[in-house]
N, C-alpha and C. Protein backbone atom coordinates (compact mmCIF):
# COMPACT_ATOMS: atom_id res chain seq x y z
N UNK A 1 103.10 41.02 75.33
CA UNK A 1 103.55 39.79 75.98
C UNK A 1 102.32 39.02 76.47
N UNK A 2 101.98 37.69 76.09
CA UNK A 2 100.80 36.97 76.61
C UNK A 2 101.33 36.73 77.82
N UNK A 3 100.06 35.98 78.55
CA UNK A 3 100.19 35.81 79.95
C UNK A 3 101.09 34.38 79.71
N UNK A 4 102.17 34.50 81.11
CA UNK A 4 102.47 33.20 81.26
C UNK A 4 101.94 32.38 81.77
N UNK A 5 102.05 30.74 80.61
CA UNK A 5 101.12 29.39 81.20
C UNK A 5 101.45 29.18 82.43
N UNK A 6 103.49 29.82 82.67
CA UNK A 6 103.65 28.84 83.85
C UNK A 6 103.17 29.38 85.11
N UNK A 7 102.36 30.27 85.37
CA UNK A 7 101.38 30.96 86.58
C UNK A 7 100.31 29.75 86.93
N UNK A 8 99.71 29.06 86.43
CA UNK A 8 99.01 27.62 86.57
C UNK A 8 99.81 27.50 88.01
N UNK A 9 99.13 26.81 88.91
CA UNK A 9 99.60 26.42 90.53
C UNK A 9 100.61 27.31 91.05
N UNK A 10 100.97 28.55 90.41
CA UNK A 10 102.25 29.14 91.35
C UNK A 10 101.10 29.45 92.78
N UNK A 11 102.08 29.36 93.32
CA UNK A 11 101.79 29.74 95.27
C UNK A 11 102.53 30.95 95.51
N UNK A 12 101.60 32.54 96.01
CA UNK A 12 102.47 33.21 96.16
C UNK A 12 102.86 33.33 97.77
N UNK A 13 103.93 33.87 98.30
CA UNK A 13 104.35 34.15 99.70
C UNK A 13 103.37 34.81 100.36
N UNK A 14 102.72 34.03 101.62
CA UNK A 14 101.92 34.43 102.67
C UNK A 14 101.96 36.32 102.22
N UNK A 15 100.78 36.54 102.97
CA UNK A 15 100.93 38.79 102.91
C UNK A 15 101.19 38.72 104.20
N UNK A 16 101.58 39.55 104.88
CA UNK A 16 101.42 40.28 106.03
C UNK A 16 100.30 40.41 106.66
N UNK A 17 100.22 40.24 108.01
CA UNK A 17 98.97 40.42 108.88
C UNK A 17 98.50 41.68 108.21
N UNK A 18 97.40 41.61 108.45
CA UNK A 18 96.22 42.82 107.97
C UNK A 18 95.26 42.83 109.48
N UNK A 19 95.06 44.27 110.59
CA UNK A 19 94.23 44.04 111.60
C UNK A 19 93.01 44.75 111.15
N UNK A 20 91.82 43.76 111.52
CA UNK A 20 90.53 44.47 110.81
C UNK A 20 90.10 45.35 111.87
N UNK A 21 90.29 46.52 111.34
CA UNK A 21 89.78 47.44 112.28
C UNK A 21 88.14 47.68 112.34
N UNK A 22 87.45 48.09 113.43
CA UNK A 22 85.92 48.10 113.66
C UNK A 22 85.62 49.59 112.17
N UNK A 23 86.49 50.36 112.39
CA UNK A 23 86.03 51.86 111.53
C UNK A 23 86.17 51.36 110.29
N UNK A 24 87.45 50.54 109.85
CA UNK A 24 87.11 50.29 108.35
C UNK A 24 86.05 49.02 107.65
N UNK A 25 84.94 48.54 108.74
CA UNK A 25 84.16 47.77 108.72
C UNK A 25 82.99 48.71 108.35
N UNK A 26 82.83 49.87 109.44
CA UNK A 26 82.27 50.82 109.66
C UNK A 26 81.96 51.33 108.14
N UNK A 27 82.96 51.59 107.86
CA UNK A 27 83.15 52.43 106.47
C UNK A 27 82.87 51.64 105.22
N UNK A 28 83.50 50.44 105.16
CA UNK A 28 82.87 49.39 104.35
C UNK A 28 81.78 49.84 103.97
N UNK A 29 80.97 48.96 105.17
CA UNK A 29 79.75 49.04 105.13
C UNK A 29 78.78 49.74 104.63
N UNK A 30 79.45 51.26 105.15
CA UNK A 30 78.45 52.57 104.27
C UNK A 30 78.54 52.35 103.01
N UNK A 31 79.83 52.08 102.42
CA UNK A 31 80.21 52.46 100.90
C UNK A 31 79.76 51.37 100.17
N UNK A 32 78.96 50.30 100.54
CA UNK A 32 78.57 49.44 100.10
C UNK A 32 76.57 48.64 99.76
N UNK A 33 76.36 49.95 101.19
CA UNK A 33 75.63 50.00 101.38
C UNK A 33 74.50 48.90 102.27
N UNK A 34 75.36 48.03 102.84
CA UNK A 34 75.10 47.56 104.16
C UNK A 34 74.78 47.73 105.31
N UNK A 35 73.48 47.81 105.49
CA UNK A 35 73.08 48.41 106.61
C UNK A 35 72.18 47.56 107.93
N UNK A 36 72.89 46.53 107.90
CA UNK A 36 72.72 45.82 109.28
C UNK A 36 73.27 46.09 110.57
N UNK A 37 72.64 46.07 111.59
CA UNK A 37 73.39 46.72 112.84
C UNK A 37 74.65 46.32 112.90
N UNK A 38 74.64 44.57 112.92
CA UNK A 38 75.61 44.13 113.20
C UNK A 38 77.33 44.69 112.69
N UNK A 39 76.98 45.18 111.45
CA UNK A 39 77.78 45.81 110.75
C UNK A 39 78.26 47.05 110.99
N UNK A 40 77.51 47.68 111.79
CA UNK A 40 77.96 49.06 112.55
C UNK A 40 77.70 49.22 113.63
N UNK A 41 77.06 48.48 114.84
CA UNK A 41 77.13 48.84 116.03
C UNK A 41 77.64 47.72 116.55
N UNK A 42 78.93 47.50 117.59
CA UNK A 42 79.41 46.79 118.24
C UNK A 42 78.50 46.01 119.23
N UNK A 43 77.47 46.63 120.12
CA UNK A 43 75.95 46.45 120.94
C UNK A 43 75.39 44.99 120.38
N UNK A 44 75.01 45.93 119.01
CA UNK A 44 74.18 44.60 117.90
C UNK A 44 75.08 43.75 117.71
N UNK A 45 76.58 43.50 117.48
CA UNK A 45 77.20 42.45 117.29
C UNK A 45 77.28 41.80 118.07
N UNK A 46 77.18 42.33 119.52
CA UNK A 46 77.66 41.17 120.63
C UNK A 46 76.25 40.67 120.66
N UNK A 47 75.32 41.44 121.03
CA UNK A 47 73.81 40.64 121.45
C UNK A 47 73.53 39.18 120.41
N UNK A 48 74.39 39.73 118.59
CA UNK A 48 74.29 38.26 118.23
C UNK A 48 75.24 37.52 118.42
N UNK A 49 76.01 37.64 119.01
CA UNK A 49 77.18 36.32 119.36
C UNK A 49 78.70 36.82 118.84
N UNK A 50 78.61 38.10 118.31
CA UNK A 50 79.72 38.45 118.42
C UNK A 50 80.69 39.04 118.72
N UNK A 51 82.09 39.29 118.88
CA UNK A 51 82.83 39.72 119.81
C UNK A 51 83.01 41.24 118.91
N UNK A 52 82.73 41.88 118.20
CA UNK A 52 82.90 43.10 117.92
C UNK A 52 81.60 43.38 116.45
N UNK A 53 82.00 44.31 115.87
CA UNK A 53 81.24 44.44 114.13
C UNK A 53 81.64 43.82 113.64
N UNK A 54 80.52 43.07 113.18
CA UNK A 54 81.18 42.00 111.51
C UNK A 54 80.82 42.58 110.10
N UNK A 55 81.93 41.92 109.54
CA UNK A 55 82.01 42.81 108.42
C UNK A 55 81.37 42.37 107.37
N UNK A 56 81.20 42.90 106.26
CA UNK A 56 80.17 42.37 105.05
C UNK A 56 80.67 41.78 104.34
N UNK A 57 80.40 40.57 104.07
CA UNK A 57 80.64 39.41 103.13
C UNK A 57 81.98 39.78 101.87
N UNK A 58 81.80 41.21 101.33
CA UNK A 58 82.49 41.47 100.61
C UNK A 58 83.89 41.93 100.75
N UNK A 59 83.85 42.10 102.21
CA UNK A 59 85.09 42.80 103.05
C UNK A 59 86.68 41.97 102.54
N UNK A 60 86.13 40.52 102.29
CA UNK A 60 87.26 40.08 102.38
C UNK A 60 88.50 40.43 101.02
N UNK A 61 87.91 41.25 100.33
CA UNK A 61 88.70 41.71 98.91
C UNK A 61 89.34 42.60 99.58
N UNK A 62 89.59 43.33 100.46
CA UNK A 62 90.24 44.04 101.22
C UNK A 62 91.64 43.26 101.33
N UNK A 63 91.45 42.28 101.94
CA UNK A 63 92.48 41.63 102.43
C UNK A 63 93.08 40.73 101.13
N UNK A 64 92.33 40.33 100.74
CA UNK A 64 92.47 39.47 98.73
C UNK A 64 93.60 40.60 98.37
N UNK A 65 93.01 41.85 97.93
CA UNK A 65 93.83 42.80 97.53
C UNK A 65 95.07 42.82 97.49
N UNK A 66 95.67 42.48 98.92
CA UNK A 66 97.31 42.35 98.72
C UNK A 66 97.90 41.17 98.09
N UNK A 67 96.88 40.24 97.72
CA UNK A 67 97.63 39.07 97.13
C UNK A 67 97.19 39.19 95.75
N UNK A 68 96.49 39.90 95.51
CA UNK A 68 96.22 39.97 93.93
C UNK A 68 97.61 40.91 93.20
N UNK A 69 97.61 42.31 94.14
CA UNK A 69 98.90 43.10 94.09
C UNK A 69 100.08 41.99 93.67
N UNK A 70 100.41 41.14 94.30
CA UNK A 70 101.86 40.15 93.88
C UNK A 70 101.22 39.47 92.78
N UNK A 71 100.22 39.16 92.41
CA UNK A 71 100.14 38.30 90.91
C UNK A 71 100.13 39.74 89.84
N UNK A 72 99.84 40.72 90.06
CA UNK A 72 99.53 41.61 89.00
C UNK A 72 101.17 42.08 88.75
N UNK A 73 101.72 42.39 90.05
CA UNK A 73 103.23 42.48 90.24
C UNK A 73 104.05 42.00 89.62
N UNK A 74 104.26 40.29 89.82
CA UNK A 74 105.21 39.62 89.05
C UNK A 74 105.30 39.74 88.01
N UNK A 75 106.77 39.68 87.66
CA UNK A 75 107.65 40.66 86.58
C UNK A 75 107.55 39.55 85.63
N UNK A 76 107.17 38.14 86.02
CA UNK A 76 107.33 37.50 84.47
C UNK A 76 105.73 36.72 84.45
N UNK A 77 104.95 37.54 85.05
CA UNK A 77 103.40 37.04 84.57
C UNK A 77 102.96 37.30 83.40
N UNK A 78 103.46 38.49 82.70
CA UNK A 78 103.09 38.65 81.32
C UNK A 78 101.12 39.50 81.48
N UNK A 79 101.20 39.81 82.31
CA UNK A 79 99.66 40.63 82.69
C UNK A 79 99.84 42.40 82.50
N UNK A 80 99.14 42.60 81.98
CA UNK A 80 99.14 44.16 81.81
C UNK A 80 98.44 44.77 82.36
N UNK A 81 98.12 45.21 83.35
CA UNK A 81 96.95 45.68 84.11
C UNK A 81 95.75 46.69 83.55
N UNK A 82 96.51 47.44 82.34
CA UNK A 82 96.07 48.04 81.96
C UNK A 82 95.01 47.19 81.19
N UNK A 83 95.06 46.40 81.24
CA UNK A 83 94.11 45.31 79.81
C UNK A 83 93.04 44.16 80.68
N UNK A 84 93.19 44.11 81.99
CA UNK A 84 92.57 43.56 83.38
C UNK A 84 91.33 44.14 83.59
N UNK A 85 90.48 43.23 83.08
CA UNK A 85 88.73 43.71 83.20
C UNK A 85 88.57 42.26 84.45
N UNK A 86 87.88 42.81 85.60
CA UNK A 86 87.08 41.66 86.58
C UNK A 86 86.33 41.19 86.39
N UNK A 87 86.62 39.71 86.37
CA UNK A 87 85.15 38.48 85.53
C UNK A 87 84.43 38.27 86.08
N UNK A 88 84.95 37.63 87.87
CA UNK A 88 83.77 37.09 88.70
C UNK A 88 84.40 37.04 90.07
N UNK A 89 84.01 36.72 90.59
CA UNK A 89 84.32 37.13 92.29
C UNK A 89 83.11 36.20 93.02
N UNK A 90 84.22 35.26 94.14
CA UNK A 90 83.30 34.10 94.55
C UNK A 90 84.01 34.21 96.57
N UNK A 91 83.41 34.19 97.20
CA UNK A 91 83.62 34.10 98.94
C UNK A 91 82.92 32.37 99.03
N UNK A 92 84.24 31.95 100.16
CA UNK A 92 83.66 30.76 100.83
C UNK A 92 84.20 30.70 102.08
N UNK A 93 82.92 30.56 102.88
CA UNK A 93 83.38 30.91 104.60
C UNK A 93 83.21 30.07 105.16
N UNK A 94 84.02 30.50 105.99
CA UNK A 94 84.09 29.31 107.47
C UNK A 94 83.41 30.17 108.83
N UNK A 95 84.19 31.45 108.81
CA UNK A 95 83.04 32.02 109.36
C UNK A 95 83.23 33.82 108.86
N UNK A 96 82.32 34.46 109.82
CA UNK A 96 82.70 35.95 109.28
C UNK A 96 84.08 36.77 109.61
N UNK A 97 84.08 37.61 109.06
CA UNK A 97 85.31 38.30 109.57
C UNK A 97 84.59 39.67 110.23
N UNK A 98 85.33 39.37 111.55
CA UNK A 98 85.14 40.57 112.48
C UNK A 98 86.20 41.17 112.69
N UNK A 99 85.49 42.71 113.42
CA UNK A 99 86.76 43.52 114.05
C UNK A 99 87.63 43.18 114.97
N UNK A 100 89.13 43.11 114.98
CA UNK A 100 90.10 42.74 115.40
C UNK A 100 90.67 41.33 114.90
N UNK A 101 89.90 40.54 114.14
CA UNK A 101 90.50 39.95 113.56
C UNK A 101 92.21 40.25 113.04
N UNK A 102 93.18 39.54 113.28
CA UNK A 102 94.27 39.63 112.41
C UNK A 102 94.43 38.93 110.66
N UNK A 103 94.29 38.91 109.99
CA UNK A 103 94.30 38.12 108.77
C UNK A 103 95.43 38.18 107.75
N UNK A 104 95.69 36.73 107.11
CA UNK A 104 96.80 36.57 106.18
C UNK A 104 96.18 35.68 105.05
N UNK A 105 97.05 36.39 104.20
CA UNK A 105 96.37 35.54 102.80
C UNK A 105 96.96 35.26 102.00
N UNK A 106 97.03 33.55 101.11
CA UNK A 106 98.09 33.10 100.47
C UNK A 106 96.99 32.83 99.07
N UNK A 107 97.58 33.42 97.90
CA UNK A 107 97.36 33.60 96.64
C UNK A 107 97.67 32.45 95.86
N UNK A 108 96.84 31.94 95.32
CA UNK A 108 97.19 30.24 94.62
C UNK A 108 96.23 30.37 92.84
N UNK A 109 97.38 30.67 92.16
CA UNK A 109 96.97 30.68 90.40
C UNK A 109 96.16 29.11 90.03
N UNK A 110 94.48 29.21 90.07
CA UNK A 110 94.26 27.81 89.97
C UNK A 110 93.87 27.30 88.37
N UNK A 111 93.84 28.45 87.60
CA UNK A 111 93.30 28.02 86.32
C UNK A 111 93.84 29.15 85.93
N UNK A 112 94.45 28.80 84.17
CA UNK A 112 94.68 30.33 83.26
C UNK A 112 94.27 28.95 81.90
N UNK A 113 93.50 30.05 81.02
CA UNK A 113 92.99 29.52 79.97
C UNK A 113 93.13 30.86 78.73
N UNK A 114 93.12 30.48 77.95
CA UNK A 114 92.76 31.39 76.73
C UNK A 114 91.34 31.55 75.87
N UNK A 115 91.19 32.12 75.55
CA UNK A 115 89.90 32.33 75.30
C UNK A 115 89.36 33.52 73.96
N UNK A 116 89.47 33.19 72.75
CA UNK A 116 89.01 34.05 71.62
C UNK A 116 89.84 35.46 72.00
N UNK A 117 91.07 35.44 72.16
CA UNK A 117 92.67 36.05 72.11
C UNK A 117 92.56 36.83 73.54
N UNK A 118 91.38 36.57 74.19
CA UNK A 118 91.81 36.76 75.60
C UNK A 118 92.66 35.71 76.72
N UNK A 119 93.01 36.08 78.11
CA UNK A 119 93.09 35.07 79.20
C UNK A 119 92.56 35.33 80.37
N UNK A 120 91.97 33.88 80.77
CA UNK A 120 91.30 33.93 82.12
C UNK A 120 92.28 33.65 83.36
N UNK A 121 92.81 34.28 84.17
CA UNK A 121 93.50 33.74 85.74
C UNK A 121 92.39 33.77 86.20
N UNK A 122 92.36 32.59 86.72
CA UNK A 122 91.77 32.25 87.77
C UNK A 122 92.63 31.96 89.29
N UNK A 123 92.46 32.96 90.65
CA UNK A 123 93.46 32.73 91.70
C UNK A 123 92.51 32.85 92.64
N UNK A 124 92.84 32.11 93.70
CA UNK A 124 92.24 31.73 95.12
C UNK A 124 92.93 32.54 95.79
N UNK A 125 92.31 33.46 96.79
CA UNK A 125 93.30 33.80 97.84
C UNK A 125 92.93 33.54 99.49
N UNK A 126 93.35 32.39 99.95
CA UNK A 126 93.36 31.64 101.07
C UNK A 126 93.44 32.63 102.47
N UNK A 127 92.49 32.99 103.07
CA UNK A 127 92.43 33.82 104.16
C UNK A 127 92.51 33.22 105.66
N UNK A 128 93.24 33.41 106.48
CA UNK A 128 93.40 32.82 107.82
C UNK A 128 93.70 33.45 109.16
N UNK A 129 93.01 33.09 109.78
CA UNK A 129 92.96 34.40 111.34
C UNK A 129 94.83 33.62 111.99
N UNK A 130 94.54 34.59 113.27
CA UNK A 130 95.97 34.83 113.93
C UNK A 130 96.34 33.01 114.59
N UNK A 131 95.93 32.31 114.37
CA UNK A 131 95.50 31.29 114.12
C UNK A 131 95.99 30.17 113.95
N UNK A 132 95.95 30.72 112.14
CA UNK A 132 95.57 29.45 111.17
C UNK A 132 94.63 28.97 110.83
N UNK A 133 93.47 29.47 111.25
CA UNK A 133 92.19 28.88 110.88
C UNK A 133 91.59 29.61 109.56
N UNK A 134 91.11 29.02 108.96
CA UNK A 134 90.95 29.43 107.60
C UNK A 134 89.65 30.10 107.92
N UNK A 135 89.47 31.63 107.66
CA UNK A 135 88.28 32.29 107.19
C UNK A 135 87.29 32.28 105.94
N UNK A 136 88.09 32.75 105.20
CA UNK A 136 87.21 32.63 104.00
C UNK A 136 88.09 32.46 102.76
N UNK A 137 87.80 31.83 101.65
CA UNK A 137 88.60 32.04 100.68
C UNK A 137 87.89 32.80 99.35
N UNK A 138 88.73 33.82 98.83
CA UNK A 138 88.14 34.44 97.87
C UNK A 138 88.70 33.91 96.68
N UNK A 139 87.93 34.08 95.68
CA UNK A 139 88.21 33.07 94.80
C UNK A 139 87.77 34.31 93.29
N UNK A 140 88.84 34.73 92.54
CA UNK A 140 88.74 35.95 91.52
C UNK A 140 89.22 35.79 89.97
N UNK A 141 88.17 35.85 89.31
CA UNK A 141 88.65 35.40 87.79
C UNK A 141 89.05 37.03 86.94
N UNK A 142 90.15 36.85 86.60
CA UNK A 142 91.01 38.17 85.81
C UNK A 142 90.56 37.78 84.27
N UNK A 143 89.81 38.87 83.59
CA UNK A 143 90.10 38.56 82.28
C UNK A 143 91.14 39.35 81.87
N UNK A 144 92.30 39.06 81.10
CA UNK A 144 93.01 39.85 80.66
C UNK A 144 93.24 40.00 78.74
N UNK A 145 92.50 41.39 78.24
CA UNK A 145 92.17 41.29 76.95
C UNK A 145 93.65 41.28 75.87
N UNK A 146 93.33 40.49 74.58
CA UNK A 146 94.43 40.11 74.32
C UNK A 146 94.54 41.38 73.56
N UNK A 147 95.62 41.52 72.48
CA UNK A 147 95.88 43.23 71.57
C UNK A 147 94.56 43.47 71.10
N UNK A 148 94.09 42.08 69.96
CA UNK A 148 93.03 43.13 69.44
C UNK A 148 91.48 43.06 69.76
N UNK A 149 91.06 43.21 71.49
CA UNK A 149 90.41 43.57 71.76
C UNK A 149 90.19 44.72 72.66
């Protein structure tokens, strides 16, 4: 089943709060190999201006994650996961995401193209504290390979 065209601008339903906890910043961090104080000692975060550990730039696929889950999900996207190689991966901030943050994220299909019997999704996933204020938006290109590759 090819991907469906009509995924172009679908909007998926807000996720659920996600609370950023300081330990899974903590942990991030190691597994990523980030090793700025700020990133693991609460001390170092406040002395720079912030109210707990901030997390590493990449953190926010954490929270992306559940909105990618509903595009990979939907029953008439025509996506096989099994055939889902990751193209590119883009962050744009407003500011960082720290511990205790609450965060929600709305998934927006901004481009699907075809491509020498593959397809590209291209989806934004719109990140926003307890709020409304927009954090960061992650922005993730899916290649999805067609049969005969």
């Amino acid at each position: 089943m090819p991907v469906n065209p009509e995924l172009q601008g679908r909007v998926f339903p807000q996720t659920s709060p996600y609370l950023v906890g300081r330990e899974k910043i903590r942990e991030f961090a190691r597994a990523v190999f980030a090793s700025h104080p700020t990133f693991l000692d609460p001390e170092a975060a406040r002395e720079a201006g912030y109210a707990d550990v901030v997390a590493p730039p990449t953190f926010a696929v954490v929270v992306q994650e559940q909105t990618l889950a509903q595009l990979l999900g939907e029953p008439d996207a025509g996506i096989d996961f099994s055939r889902v190689v990751h193209g590119e991966q883009r962050f744009a901030y407003s500011r960082p995401i720290v511990a205790g943050d609450e965060l929600r994220a709305t998934l927006t299909v901004t481009s699907l193209k075809s491509l020498g019997g593959n397809a590209m999704v291209t989806a934004e996933s719109t990140i926003v504290d307890a709020s409304d204020a927009h954090v960061v938006t992650a922005t993730s290109t899916l290649v999805i390979r067609g049969d005969d590759a």
